[in-house]
C-alpha atoms as a PDB file:
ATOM      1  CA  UNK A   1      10.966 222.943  14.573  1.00  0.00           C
ATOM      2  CA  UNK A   2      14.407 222.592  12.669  1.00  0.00           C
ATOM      3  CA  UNK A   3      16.107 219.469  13.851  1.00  0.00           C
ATOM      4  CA  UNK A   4      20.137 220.051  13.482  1.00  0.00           C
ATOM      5  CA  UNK A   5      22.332 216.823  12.953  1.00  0.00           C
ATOM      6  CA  UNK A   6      25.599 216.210  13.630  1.00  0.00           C
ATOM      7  CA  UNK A   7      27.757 213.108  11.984  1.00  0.00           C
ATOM      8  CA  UNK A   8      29.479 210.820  14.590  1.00  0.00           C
ATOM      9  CA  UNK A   9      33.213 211.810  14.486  1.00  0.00           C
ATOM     10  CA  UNK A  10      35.540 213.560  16.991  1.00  0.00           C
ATOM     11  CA  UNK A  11      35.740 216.560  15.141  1.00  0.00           C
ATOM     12  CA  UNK A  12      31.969 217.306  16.739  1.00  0.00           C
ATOM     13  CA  UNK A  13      32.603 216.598  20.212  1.00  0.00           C
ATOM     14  CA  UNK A  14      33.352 220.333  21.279  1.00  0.00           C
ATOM     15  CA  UNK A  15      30.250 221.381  19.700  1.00  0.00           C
ATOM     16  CA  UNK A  16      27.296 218.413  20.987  1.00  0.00           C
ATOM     17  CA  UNK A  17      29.392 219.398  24.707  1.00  0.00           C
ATOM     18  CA  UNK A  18      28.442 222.571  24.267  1.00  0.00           C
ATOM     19  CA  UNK A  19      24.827 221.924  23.428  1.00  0.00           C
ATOM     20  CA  UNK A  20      24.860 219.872  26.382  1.00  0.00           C
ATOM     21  CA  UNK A  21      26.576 222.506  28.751  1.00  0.00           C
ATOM     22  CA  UNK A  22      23.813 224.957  27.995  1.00  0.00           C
ATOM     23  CA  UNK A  23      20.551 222.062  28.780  1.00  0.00           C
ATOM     24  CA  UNK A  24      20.096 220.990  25.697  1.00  0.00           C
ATOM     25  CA  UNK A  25      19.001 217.274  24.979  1.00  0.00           C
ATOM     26  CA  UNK A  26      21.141 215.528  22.250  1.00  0.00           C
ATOM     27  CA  UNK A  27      20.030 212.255  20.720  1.00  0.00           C
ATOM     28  CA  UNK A  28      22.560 210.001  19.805  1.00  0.00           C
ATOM     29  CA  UNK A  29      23.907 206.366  19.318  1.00  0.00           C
ATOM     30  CA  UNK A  30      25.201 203.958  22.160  1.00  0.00           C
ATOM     31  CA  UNK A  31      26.257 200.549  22.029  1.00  0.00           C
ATOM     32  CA  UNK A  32      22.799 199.315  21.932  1.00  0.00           C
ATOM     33  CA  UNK A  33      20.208 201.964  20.735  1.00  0.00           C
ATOM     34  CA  UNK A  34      20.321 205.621  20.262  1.00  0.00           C
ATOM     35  CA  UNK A  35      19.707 207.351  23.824  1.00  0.00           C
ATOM     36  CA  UNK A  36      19.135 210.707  24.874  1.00  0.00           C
ATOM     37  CA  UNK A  37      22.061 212.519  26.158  1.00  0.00           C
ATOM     38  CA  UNK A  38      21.605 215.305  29.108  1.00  0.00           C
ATOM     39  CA  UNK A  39      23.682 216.824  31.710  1.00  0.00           C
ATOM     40  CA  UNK A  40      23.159 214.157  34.895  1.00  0.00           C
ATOM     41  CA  UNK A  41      23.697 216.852  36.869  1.00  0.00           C
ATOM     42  CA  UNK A  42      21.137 219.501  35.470  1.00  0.00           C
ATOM     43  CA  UNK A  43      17.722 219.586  37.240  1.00  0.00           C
ATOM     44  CA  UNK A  44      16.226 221.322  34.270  1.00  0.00           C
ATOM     45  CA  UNK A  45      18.198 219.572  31.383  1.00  0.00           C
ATOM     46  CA  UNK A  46      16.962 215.989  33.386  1.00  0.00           C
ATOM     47  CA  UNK A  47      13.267 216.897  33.560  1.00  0.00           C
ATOM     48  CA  UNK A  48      13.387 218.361  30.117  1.00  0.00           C
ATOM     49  CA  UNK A  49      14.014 215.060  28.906  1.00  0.00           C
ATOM     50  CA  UNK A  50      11.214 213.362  31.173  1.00  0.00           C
ATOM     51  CA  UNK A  51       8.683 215.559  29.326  1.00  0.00           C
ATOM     52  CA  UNK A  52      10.176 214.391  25.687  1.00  0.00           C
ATOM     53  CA  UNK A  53       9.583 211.008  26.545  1.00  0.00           C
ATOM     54  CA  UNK A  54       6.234 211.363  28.393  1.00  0.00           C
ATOM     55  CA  UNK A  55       8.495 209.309  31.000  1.00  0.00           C
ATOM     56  CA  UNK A  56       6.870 208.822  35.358  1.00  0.00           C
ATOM     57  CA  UNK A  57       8.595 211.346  36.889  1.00  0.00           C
ATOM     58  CA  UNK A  58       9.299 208.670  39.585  1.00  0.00           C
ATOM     59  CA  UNK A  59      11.167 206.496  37.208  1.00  0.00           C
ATOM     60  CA  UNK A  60      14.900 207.198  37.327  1.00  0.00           C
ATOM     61  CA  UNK A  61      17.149 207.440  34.921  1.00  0.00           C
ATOM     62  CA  UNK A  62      20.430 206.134  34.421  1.00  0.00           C
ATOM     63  CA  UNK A  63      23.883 207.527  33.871  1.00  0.00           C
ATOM     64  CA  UNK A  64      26.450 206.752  31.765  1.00  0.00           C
ATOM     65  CA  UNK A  65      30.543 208.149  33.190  1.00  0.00           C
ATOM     66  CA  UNK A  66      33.698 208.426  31.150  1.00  0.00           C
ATOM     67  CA  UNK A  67      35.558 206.191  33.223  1.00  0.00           C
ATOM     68  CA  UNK A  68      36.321 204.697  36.800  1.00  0.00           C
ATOM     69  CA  UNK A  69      37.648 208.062  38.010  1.00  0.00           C
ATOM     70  CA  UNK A  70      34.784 209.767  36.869  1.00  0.00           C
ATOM     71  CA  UNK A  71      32.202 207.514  38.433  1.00  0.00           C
ATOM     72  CA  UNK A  72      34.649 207.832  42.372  1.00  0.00           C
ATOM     73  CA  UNK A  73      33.776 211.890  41.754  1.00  0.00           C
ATOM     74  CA  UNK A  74      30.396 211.327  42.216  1.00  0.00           C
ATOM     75  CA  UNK A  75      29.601 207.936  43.525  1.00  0.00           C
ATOM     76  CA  UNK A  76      31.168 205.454  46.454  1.00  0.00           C
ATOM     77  CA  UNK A  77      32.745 202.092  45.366  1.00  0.00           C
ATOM     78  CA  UNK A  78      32.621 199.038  47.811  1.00  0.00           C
ATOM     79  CA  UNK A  79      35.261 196.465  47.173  1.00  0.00           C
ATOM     80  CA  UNK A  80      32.825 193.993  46.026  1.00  0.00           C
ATOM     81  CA  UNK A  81      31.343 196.914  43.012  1.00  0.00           C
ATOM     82  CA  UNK A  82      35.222 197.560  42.015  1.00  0.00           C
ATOM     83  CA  UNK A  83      35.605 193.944  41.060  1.00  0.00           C
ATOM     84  CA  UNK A  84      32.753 193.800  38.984  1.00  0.00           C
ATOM     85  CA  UNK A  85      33.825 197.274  37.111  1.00  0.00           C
ATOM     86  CA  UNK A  86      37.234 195.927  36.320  1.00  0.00           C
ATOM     87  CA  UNK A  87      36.274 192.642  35.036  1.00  0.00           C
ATOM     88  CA  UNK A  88      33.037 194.075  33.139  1.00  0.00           C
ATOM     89  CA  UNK A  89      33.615 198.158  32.484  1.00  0.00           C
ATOM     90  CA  UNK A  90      33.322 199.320  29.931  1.00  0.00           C
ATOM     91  CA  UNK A  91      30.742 197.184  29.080  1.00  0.00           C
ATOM     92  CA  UNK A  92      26.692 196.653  29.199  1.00  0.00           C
ATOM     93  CA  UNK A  93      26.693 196.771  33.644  1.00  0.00           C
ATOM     94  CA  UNK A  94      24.761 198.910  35.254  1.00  0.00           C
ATOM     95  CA  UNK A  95      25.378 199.484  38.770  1.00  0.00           C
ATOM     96  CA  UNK A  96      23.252 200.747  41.448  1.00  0.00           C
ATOM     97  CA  UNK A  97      25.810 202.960  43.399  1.00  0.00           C
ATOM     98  CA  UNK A  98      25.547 205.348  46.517  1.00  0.00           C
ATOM     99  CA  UNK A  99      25.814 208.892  45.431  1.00  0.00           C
ATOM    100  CA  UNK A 100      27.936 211.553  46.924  1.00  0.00           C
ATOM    101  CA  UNK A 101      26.472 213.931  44.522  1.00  0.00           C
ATOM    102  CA  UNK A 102      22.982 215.572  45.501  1.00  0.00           C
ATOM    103  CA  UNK A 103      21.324 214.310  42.368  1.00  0.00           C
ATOM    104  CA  UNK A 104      17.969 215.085  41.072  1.00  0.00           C
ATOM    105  CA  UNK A 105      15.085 213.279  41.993  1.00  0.00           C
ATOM    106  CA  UNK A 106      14.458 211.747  38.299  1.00  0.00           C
ATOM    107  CA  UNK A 107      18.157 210.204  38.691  1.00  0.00           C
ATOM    108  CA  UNK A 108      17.492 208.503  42.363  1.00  0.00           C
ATOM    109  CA  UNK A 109      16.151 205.267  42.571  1.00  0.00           C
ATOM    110  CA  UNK A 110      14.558 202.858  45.368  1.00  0.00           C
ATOM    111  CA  UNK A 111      17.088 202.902  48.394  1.00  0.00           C
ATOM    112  CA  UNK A 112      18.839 206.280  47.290  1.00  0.00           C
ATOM    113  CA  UNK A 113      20.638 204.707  44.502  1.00  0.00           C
ATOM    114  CA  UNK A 114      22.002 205.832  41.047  1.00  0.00           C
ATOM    115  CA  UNK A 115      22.163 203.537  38.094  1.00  0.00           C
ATOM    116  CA  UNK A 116      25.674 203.563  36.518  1.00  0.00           C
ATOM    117  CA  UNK A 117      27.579 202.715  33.769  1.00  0.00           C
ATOM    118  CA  UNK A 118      31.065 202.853  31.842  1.00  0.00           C
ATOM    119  CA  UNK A 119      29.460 202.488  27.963  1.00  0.00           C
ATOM    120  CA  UNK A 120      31.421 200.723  26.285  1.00  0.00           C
ATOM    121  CA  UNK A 121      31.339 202.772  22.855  1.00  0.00           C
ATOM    122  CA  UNK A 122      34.575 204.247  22.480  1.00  0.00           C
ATOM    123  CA  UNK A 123      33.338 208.021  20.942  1.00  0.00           C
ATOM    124  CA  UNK A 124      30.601 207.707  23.702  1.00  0.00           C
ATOM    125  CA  UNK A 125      33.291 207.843  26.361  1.00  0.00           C
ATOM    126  CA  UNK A 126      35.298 210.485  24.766  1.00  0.00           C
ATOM    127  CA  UNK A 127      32.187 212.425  24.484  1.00  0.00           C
ATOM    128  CA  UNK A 128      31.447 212.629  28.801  1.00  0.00           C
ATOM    129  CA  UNK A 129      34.955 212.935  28.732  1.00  0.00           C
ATOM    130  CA  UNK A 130      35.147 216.031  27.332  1.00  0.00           C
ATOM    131  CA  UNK A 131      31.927 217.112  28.690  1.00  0.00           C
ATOM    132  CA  UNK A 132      33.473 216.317  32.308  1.00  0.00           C
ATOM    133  CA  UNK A 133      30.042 215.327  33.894  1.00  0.00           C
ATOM    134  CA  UNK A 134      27.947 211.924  33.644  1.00  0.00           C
ATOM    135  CA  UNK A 135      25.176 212.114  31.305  1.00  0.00           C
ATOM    136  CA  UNK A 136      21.699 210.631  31.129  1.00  0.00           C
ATOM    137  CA  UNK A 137      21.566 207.083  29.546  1.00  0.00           C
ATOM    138  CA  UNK A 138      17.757 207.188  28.487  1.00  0.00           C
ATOM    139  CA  UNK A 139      16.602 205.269  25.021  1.00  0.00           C
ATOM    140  CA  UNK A 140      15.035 208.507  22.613  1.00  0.00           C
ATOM    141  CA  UNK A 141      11.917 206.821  22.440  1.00  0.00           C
ATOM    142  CA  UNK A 142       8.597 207.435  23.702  1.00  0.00           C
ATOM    143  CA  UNK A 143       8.059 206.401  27.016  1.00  0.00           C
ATOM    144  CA  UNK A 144       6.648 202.286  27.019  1.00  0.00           C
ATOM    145  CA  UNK A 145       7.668 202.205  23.117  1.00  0.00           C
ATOM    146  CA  UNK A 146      10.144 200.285  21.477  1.00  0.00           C
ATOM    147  CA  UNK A 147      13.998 201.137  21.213  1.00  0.00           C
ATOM    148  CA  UNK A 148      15.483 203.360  18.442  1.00  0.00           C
ATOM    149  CA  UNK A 149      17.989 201.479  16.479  1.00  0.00           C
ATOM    150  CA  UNK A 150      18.484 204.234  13.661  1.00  0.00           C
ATOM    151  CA  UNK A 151      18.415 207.612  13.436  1.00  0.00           C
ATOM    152  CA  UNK A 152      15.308 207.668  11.170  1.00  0.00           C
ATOM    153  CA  UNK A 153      13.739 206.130  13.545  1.00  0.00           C
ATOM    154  CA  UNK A 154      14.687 208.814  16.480  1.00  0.00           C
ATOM    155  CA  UNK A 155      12.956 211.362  14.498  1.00  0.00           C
ATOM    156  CA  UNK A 156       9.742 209.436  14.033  1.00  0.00           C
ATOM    157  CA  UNK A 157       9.333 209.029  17.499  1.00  0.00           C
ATOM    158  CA  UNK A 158      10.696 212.294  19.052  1.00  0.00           C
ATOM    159  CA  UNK A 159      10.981 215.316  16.437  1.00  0.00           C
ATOM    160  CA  UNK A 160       7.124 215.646  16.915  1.00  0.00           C
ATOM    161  CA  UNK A 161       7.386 215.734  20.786  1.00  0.00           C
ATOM    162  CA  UNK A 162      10.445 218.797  20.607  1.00  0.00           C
ATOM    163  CA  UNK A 163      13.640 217.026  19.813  1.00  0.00           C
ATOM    164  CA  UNK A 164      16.142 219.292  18.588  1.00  0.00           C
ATOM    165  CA  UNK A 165      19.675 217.530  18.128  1.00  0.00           C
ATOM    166  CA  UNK A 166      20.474 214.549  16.761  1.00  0.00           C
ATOM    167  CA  UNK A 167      24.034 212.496  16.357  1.00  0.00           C
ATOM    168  CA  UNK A 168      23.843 209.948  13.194  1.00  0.00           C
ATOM    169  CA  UNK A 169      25.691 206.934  13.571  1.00  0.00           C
ATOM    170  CA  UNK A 170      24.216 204.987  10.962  1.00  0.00           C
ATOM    171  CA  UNK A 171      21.807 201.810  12.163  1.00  0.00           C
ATOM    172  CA  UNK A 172      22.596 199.887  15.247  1.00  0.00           C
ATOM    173  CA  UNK A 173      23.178 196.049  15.401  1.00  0.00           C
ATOM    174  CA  UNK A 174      19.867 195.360  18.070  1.00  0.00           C
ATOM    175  CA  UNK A 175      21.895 193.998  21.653  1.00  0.00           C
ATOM    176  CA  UNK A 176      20.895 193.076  24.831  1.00  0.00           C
ATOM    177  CA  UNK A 177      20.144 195.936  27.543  1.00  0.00           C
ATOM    178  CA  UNK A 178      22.758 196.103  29.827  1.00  0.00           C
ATOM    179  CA  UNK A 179      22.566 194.021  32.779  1.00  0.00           C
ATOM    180  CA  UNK A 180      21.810 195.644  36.443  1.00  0.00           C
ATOM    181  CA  UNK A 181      23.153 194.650  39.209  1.00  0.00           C
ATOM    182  CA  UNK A 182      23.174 195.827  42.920  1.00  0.00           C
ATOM    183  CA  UNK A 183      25.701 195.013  45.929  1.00  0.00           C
ATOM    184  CA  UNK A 184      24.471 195.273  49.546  1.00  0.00           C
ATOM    185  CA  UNK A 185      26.556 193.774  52.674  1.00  0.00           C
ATOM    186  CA  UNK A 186      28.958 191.873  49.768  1.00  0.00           C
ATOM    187  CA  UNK A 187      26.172 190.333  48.259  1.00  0.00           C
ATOM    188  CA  UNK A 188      25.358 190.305  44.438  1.00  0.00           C
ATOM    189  CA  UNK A 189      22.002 190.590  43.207  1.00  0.00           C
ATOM    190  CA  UNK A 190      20.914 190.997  40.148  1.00  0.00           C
ATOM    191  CA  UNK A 191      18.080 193.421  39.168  1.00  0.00           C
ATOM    192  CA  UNK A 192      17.619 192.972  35.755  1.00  0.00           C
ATOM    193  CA  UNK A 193      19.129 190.314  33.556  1.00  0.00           C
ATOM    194  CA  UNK A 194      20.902 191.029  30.356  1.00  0.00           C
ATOM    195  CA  UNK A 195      24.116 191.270  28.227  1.00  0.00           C
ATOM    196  CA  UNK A 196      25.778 190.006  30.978  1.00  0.00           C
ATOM    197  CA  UNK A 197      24.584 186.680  32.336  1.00  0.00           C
ATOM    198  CA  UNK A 198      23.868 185.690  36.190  1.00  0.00           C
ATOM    199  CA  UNK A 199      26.756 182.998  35.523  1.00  0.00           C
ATOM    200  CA  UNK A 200      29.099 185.263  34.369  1.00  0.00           C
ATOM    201  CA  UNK A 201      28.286 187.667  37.632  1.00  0.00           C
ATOM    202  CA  UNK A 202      28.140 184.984  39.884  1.00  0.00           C
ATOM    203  CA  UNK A 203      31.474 183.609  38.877  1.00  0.00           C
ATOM    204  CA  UNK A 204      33.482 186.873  39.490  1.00  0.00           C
ATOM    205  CA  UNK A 205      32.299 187.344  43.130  1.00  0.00           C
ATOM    206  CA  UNK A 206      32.260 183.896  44.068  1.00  0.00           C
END
């Protein structure tokens, strides 16, 4: 197995899309650790990267969008989930949104819902933005192992187990996960603490 890099620059953007476009799995670097990068809307290219991981098949997986429009193509905003995106998109929130998209089953959570994000890495956005589609927001790690924060790191976990593509972006500053949050009748709840704080949540919907 030859594993092809690519250098983090806009000059490969076409190229990783492409990779992407035909089910391919591309590691690369987010705003917190490297993740593995898949069509969100590609049964095959999704479970492909379930196997890599040696991830539950009933654990979902996230997805990261471009931007606001791209997340109202797929997904339904409430009034109550649009405040939070402006004040805190791009940025390290998750949301648990109400497709409109038929997704996979590895991307649908408890109650039907999609974990969602606006990253807020700049060449990250302009990466789905070219691409046109969400794509998976998965750390390339094993399954139940610690983060990648470096590419060298990637490898050691994943070239063994098939990985094929990988973006360098140098090593990552460790950060908080991003914080998940869900909205049901109005009400804010948070899921899973993290960049974000409760206080900072509570104050913008109060």
């Amino acid at each position: 197995m030859v594993l092809i890099e690519f250098i983090k620059s806009r000059h490969q953007l076409s190229p990783i899309c492409q990779l992407i476009k035909k089910g391919e799995i591309v590691a690369l670097p987010t705003e917190t650790a490297y993740g593995l990068a898949a069509d969100g809307t590609n049964a095959k290219a999704v479970a492909k990267i379930v196997g890599l991981k040696g991830r539950q098949p009933n654990k979902p997986i996230a997805l990261l969008a471009a931007d606001l429009k791209m997340v109202r193509r797929f997904f339904i905003i409430t009034p109550t989930e649009l405040r939070l995106v402006k004040k805190f998109w791009p940025g390290p929130l998750t949301l648990l949104l109400k497709p409109k998209y038929k997704f996979f089953k590895n991307i649908i959570g408890p109650g039907r819902l999609v974990g969602v994000r606006v990253p807020g890495d700049k060449w990250l956005r302009e990466l789905i933005s070219v691409y046109g589609n969400p794509l998976t927001a998965t750390s390339a790690n094993l399954s139940g192992q610690p983060a990648s924060y470096s590419a060298s790191a990637v490898k050691k976990s994943l070239i063994k187990r098939g990985l094929k593509y990988l973006v360098k972006g140098g090593r990552l500053p460790r950060q908080a996960t991003s914080t998940v949050v869900k909205v049901k009748n109005n009400k804010v709840e948070v899921i899973r603490p993290g960049a974000i704080s409760r206080r900072q949540i509570k104050d913008m919907v109060s």
